[in-house]
PDB file of N, CA and C in Angstrom:
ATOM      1  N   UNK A   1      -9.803 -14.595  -0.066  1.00  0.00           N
ATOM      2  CA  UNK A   1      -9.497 -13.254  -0.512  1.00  0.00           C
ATOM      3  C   UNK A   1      -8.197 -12.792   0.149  1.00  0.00           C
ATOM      4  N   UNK A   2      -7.273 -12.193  -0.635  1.00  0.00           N
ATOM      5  CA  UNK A   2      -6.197 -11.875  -0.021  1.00  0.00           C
ATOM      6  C   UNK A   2      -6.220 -10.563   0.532  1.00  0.00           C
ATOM      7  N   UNK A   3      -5.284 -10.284   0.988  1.00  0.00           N
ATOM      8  CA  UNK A   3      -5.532  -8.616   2.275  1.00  0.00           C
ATOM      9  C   UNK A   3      -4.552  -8.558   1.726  1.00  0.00           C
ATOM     10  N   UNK A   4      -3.296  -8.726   1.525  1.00  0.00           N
ATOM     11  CA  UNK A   4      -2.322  -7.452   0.505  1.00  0.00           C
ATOM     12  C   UNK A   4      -2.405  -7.879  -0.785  1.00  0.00           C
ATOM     13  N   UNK A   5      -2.684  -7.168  -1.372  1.00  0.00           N
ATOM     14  CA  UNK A   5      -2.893  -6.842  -3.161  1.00  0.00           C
ATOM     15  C   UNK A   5      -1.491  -6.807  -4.048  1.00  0.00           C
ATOM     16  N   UNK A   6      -0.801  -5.581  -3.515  1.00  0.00           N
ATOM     17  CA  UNK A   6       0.945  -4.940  -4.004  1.00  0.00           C
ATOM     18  C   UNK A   6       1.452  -4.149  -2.843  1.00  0.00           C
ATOM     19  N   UNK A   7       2.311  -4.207  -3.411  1.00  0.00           N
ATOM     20  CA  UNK A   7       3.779  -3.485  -2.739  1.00  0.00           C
ATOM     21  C   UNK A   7       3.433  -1.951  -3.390  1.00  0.00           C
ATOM     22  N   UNK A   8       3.789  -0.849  -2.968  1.00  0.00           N
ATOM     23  CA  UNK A   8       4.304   0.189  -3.061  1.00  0.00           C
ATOM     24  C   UNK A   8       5.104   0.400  -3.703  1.00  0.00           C
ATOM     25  N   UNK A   9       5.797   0.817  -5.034  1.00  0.00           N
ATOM     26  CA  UNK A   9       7.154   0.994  -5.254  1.00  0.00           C
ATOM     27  C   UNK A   9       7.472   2.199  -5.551  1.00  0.00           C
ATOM     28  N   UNK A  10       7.649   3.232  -5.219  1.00  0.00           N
ATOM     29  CA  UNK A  10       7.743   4.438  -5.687  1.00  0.00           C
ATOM     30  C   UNK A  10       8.889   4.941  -5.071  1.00  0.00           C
ATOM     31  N   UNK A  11       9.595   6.249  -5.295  1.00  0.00           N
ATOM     32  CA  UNK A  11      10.912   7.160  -5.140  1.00  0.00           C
ATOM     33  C   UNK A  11      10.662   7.437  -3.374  1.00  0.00           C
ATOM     34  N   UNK A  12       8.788   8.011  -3.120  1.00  0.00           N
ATOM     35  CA  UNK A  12       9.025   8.055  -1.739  1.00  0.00           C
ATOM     36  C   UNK A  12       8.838   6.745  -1.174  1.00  0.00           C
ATOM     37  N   UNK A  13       8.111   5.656  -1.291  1.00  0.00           N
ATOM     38  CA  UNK A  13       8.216   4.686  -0.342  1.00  0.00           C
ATOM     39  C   UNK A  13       9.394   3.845  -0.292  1.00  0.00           C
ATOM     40  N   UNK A  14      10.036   3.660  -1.653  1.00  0.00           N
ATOM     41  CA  UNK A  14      11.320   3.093  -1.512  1.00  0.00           C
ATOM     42  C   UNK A  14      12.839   4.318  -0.499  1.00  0.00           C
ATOM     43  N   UNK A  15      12.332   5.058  -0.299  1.00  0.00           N
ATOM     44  CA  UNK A  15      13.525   6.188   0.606  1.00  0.00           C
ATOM     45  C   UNK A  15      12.555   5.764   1.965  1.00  0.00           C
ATOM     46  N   UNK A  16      11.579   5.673   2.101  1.00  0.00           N
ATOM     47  CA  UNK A  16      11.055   5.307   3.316  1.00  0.00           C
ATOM     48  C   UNK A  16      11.349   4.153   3.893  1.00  0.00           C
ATOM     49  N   UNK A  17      11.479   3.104   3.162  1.00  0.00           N
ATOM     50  CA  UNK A  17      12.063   1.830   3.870  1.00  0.00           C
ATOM     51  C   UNK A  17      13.739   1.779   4.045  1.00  0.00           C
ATOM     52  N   UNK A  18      14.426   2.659   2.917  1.00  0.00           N
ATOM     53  CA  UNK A  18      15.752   2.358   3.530  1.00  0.00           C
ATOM     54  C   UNK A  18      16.167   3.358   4.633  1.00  0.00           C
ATOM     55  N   UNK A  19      15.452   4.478   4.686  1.00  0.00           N
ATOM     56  CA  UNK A  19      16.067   5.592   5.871  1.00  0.00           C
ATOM     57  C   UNK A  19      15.129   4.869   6.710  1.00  0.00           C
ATOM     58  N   UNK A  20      13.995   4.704   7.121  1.00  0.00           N
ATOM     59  CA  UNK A  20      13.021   4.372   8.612  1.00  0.00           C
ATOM     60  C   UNK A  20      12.071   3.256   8.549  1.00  0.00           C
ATOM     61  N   UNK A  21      13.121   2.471   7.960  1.00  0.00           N
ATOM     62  CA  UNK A  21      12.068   0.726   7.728  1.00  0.00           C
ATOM     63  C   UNK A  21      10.951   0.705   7.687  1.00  0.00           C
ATOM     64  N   UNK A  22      10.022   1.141   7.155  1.00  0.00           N
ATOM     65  CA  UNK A  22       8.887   1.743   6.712  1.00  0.00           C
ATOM     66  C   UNK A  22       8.516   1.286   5.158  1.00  0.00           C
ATOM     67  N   UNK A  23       7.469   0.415   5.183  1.00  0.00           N
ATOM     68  CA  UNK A  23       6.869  -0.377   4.126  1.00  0.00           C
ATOM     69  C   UNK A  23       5.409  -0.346   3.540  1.00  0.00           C
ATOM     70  N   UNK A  24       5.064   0.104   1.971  1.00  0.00           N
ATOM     71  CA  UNK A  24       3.743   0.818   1.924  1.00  0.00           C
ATOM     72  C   UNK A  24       3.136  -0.236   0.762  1.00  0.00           C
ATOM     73  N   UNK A  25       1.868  -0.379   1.620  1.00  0.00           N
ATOM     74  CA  UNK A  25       1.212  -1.956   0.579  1.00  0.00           C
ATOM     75  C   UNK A  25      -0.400  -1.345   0.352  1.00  0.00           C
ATOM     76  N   UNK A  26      -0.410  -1.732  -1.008  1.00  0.00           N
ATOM     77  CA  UNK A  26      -2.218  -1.214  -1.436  1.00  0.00           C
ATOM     78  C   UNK A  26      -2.953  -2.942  -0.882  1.00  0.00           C
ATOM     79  N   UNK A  27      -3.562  -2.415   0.068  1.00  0.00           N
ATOM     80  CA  UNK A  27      -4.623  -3.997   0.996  1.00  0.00           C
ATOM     81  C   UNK A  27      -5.990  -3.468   0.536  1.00  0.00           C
ATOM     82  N   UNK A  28      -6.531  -4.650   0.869  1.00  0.00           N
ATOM     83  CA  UNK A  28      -7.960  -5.052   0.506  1.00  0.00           C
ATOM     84  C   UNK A  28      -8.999  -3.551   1.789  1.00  0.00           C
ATOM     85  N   UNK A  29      -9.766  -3.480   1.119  1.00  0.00           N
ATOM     86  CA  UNK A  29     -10.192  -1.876   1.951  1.00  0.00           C
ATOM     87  C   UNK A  29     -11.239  -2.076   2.827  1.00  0.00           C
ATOM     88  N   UNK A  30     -11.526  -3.665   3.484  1.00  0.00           N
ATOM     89  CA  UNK A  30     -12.356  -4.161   4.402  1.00  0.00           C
ATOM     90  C   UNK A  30     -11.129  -4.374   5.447  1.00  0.00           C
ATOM     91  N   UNK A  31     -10.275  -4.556   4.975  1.00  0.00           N
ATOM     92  CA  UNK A  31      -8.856  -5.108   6.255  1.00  0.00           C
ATOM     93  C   UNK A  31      -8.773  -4.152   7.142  1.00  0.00           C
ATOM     94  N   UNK A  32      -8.420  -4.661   8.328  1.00  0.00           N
ATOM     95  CA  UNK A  32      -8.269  -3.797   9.359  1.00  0.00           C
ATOM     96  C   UNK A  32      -6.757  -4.135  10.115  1.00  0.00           C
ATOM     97  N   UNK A  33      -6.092  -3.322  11.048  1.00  0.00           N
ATOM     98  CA  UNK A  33      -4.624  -3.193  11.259  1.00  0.00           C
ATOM     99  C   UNK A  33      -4.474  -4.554  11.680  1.00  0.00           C
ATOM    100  N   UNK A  34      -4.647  -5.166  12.614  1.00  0.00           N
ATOM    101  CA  UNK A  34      -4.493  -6.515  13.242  1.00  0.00           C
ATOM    102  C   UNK A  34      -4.457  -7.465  11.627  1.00  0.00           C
ATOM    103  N   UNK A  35      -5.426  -7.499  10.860  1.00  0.00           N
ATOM    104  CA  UNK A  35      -5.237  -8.559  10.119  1.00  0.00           C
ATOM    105  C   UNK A  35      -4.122  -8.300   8.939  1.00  0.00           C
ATOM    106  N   UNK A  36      -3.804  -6.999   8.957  1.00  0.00           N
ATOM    107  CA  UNK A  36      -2.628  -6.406   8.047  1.00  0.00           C
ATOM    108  C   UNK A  36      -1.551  -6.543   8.783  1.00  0.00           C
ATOM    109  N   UNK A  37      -1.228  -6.881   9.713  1.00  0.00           N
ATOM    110  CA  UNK A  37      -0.381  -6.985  10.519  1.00  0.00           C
ATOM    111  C   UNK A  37      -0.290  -8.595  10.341  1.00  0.00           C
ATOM    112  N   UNK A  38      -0.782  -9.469  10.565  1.00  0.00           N
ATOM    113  CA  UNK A  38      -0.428 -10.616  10.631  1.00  0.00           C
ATOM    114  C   UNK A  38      -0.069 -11.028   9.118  1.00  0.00           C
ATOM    115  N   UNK A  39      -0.728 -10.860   8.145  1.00  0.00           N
ATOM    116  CA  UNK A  39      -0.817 -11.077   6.718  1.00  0.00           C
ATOM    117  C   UNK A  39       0.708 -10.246   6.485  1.00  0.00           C
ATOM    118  N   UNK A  40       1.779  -9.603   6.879  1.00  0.00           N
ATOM    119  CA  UNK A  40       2.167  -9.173   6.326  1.00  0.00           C
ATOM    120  C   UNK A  40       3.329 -10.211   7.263  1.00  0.00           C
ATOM    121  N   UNK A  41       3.462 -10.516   8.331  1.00  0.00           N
ATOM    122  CA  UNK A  41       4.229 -11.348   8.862  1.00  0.00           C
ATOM    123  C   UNK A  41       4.074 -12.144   8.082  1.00  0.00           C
ATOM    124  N   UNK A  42       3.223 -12.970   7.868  1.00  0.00           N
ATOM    125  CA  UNK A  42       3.260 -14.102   7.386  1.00  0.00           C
ATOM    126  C   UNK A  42       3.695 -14.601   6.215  1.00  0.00           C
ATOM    127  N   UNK A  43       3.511 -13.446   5.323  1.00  0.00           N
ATOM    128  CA  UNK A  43       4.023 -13.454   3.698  1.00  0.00           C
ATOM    129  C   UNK A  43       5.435 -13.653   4.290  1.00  0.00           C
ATOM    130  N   UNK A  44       6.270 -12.395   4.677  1.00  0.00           N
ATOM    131  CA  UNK A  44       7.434 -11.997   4.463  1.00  0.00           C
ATOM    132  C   UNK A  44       8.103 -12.357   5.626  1.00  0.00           C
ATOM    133  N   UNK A  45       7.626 -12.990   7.137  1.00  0.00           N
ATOM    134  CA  UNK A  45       8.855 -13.854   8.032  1.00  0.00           C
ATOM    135  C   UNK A  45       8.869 -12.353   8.782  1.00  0.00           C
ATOM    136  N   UNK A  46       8.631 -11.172   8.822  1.00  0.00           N
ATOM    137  CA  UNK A  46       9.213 -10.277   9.695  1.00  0.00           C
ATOM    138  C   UNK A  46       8.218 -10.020  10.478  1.00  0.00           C
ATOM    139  N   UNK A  47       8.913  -9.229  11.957  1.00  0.00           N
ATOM    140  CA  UNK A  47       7.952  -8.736  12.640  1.00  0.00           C
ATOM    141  C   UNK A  47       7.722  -7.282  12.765  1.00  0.00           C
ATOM    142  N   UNK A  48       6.696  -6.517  13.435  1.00  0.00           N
ATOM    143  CA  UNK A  48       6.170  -5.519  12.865  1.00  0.00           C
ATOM    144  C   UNK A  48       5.783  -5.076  14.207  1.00  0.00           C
ATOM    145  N   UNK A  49       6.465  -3.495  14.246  1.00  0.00           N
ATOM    146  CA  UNK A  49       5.682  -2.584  15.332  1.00  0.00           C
ATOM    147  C   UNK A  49       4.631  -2.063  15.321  1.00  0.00           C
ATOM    148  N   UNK A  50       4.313  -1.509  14.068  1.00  0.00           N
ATOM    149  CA  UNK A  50       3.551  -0.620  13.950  1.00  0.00           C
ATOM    150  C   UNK A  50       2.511  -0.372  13.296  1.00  0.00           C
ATOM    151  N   UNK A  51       1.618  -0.124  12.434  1.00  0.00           N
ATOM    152  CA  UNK A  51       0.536  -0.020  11.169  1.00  0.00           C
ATOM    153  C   UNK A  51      -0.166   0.906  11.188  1.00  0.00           C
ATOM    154  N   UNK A  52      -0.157   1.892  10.204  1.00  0.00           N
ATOM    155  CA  UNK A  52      -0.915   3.019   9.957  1.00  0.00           C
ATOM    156  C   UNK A  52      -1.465   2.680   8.524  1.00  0.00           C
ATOM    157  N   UNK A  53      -2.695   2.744   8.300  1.00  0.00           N
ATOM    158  CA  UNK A  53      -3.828   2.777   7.288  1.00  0.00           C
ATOM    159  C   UNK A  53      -4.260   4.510   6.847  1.00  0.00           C
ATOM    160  N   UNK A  54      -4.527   4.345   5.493  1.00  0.00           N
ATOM    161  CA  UNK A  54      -4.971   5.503   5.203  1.00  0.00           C
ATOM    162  C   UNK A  54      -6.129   5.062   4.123  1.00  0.00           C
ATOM    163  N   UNK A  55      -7.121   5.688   4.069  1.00  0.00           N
ATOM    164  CA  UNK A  55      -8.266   5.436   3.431  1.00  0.00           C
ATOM    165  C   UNK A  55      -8.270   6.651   2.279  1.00  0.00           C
ATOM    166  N   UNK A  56      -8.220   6.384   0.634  1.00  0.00           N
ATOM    167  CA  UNK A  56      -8.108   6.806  -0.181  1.00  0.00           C
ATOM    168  C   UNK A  56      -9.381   7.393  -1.159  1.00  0.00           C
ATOM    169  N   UNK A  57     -10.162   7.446  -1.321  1.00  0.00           N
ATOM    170  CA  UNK A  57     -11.664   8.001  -2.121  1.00  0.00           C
ATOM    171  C   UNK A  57     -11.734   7.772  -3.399  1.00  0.00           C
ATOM    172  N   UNK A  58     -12.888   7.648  -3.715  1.00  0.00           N
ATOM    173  CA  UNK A  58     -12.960   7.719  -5.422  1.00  0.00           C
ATOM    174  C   UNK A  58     -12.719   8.846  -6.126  1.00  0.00           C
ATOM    175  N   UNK A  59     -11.916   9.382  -7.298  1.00  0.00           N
ATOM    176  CA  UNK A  59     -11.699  10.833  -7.668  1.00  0.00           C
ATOM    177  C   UNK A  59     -12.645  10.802  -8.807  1.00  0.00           C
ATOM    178  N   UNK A  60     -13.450  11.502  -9.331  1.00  0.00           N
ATOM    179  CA  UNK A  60     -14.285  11.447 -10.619  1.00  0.00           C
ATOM    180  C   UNK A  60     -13.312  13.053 -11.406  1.00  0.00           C
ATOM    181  N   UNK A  61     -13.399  12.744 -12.820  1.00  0.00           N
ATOM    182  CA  UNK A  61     -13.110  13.963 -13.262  1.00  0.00           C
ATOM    183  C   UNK A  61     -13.901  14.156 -14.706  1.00  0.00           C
ATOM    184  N   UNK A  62     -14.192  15.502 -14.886  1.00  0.00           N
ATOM    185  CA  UNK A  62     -14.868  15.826 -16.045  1.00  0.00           C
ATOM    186  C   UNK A  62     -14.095  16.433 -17.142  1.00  0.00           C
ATOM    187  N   UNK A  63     -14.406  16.575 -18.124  1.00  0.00           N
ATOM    188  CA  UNK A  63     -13.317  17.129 -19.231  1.00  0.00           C
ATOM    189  C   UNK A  63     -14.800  17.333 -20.031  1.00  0.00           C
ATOM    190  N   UNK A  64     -14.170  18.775 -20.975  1.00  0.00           N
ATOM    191  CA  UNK A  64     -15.199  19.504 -22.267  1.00  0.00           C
ATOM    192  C   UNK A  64     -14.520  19.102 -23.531  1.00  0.00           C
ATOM    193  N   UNK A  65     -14.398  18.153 -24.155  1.00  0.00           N
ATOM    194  CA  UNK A  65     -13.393  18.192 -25.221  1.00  0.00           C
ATOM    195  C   UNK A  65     -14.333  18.002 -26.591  1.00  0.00           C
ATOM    196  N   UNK A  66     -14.080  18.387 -27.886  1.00  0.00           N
ATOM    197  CA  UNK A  66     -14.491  18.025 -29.205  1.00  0.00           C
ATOM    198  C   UNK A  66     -15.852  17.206 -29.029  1.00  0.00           C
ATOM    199  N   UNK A  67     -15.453  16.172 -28.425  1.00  0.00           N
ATOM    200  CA  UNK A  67     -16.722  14.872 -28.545  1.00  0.00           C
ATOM    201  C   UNK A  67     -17.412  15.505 -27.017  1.00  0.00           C
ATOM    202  N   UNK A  68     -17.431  16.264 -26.639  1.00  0.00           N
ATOM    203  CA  UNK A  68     -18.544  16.766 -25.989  1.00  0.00           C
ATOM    204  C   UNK A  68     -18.060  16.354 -24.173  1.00  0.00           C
ATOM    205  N   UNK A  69     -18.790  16.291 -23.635  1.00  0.00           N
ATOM    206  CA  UNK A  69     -18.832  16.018 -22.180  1.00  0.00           C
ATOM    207  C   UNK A  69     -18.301  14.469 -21.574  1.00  0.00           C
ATOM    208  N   UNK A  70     -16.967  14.515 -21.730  1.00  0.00           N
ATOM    209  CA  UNK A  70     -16.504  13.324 -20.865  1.00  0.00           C
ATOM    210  C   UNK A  70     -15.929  12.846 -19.322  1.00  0.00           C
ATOM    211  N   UNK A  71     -16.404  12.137 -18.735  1.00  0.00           N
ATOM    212  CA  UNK A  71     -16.045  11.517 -17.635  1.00  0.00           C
ATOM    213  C   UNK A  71     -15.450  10.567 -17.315  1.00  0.00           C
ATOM    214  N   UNK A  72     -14.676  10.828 -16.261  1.00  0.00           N
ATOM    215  CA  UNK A  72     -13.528   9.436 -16.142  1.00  0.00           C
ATOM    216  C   UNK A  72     -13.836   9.383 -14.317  1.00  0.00           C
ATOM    217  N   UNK A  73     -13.448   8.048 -13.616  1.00  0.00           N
ATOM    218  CA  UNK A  73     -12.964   7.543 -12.906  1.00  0.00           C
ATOM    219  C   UNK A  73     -12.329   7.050 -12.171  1.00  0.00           C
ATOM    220  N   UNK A  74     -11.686   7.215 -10.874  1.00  0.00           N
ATOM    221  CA  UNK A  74     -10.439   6.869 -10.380  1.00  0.00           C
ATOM    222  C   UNK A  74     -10.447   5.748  -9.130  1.00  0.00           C
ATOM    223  N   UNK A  75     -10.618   4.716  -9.292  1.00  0.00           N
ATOM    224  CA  UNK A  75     -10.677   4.051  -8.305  1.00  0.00           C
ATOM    225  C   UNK A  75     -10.255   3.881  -7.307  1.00  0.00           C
ATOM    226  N   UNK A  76     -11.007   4.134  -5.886  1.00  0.00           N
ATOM    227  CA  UNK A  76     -10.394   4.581  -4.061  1.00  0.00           C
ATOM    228  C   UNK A  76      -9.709   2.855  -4.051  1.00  0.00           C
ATOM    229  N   UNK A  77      -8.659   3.190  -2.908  1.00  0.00           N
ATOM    230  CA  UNK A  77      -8.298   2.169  -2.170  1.00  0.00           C
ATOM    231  C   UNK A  77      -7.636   2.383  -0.710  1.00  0.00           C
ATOM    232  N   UNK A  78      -7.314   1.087  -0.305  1.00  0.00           N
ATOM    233  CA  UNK A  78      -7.052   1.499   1.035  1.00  0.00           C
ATOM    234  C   UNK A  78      -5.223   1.341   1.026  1.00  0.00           C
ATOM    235  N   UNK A  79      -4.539   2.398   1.924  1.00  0.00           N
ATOM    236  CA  UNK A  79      -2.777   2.062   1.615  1.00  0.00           C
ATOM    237  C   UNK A  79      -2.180   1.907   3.146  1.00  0.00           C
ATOM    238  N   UNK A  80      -1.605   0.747   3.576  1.00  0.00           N
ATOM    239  CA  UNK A  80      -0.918   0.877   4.944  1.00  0.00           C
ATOM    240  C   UNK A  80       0.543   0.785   4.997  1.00  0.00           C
ATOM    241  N   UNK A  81       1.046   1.507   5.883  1.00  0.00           N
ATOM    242  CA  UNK A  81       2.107   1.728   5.915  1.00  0.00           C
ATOM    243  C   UNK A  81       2.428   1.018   7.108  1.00  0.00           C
ATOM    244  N   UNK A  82       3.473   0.275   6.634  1.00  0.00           N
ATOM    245  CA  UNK A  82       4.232  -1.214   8.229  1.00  0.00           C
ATOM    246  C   UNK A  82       5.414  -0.531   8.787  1.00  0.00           C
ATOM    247  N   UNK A  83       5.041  -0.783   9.786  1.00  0.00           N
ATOM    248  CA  UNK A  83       6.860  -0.066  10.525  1.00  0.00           C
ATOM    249  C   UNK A  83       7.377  -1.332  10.741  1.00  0.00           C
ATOM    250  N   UNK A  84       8.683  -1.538  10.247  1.00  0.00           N
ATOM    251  CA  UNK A  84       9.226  -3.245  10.975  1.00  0.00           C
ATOM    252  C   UNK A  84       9.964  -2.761  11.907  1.00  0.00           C
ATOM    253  N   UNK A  85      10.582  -4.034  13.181  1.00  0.00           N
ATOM    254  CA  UNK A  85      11.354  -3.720  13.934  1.00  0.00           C
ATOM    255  C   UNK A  85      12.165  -4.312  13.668  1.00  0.00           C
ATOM    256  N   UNK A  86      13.347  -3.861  14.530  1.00  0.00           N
ATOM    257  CA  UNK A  86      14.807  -3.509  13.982  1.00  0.00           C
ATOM    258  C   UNK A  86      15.386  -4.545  13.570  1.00  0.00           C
ATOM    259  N   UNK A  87      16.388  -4.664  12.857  1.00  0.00           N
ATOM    260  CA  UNK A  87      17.196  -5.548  11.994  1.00  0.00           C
ATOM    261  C   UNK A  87      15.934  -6.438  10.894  1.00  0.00           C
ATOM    262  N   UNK A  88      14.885  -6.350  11.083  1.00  0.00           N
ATOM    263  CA  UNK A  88      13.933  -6.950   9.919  1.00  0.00           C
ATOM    264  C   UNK A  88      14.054  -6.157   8.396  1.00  0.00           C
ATOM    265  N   UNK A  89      13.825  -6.516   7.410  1.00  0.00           N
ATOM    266  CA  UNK A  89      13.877  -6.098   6.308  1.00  0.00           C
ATOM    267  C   UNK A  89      13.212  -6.490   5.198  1.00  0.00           C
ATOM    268  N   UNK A  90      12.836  -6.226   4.055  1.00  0.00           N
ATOM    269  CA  UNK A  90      11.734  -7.092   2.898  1.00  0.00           C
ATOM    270  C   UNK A  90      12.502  -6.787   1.780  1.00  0.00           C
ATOM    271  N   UNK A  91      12.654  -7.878   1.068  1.00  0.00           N
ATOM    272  CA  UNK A  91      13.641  -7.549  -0.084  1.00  0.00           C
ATOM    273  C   UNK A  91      12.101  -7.723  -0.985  1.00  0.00           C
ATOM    274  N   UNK A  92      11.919  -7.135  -1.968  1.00  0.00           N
ATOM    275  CA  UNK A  92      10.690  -7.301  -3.019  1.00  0.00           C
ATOM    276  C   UNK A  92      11.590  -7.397  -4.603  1.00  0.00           C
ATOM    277  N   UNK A  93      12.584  -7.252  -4.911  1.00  0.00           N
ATOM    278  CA  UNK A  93      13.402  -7.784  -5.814  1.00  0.00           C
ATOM    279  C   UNK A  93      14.582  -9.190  -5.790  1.00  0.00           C
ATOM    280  N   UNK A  94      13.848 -10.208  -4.501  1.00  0.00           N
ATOM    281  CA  UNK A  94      14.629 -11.556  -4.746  1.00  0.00           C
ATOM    282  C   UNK A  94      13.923 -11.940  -5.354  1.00  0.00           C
ATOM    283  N   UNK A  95      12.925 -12.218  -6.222  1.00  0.00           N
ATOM    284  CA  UNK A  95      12.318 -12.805  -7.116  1.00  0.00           C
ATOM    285  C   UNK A  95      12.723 -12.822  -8.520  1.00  0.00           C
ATOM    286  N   UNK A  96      13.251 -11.720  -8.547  1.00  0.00           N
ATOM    287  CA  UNK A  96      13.549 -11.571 -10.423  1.00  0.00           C
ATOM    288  C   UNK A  96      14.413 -12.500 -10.917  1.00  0.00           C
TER     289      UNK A  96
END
């Protein structure tokens, strides 16, 4: 089973890695910092100060529409954020 899933790509996490090297990955939601920490060396060759985890919830939502009483689902996950140290970097567009 793998412990990082994806990359982050969004307007704030991509301004987060180029102003404060700061890298945001959706991981497996049994992982814990130590093994997100190594798994993330290991993919990408860099080393890493730091790791903050945030634990995300399931959102349920209801709606009244025409066809009557519908419900939807939002599936929780877990998101950590890597601090690298200095001069390290992750390119996620040498692949294309």
């Amino acid at each position: 089973m793998s412990i990082l899933i994806k990359p982050i790509i969004t307007e704030k996490a991509t301004k987060d890695s180029e102003v404060f090297n700061r890298y945001t990955f959706v991981v497996d939601k049994k992982a814990n910092k130590i093994e997100i920490k190594g798994a993330v060396e290991a993919t990408y060759g860099v080393s890493i100060s730091s790791v903050k985890t945030l634990n995300y919830p399931i959102q349920r939502n209801t709606k009244f529409t025409k066809k009557g009483l519908v419900t939807g689902i939002k599936s929780g996950y877990k998101k950590a954020i890597v601090q690298l140290a200095e001069g390290d970097s992750i390119d996620f567009y040498s692949n294309i």
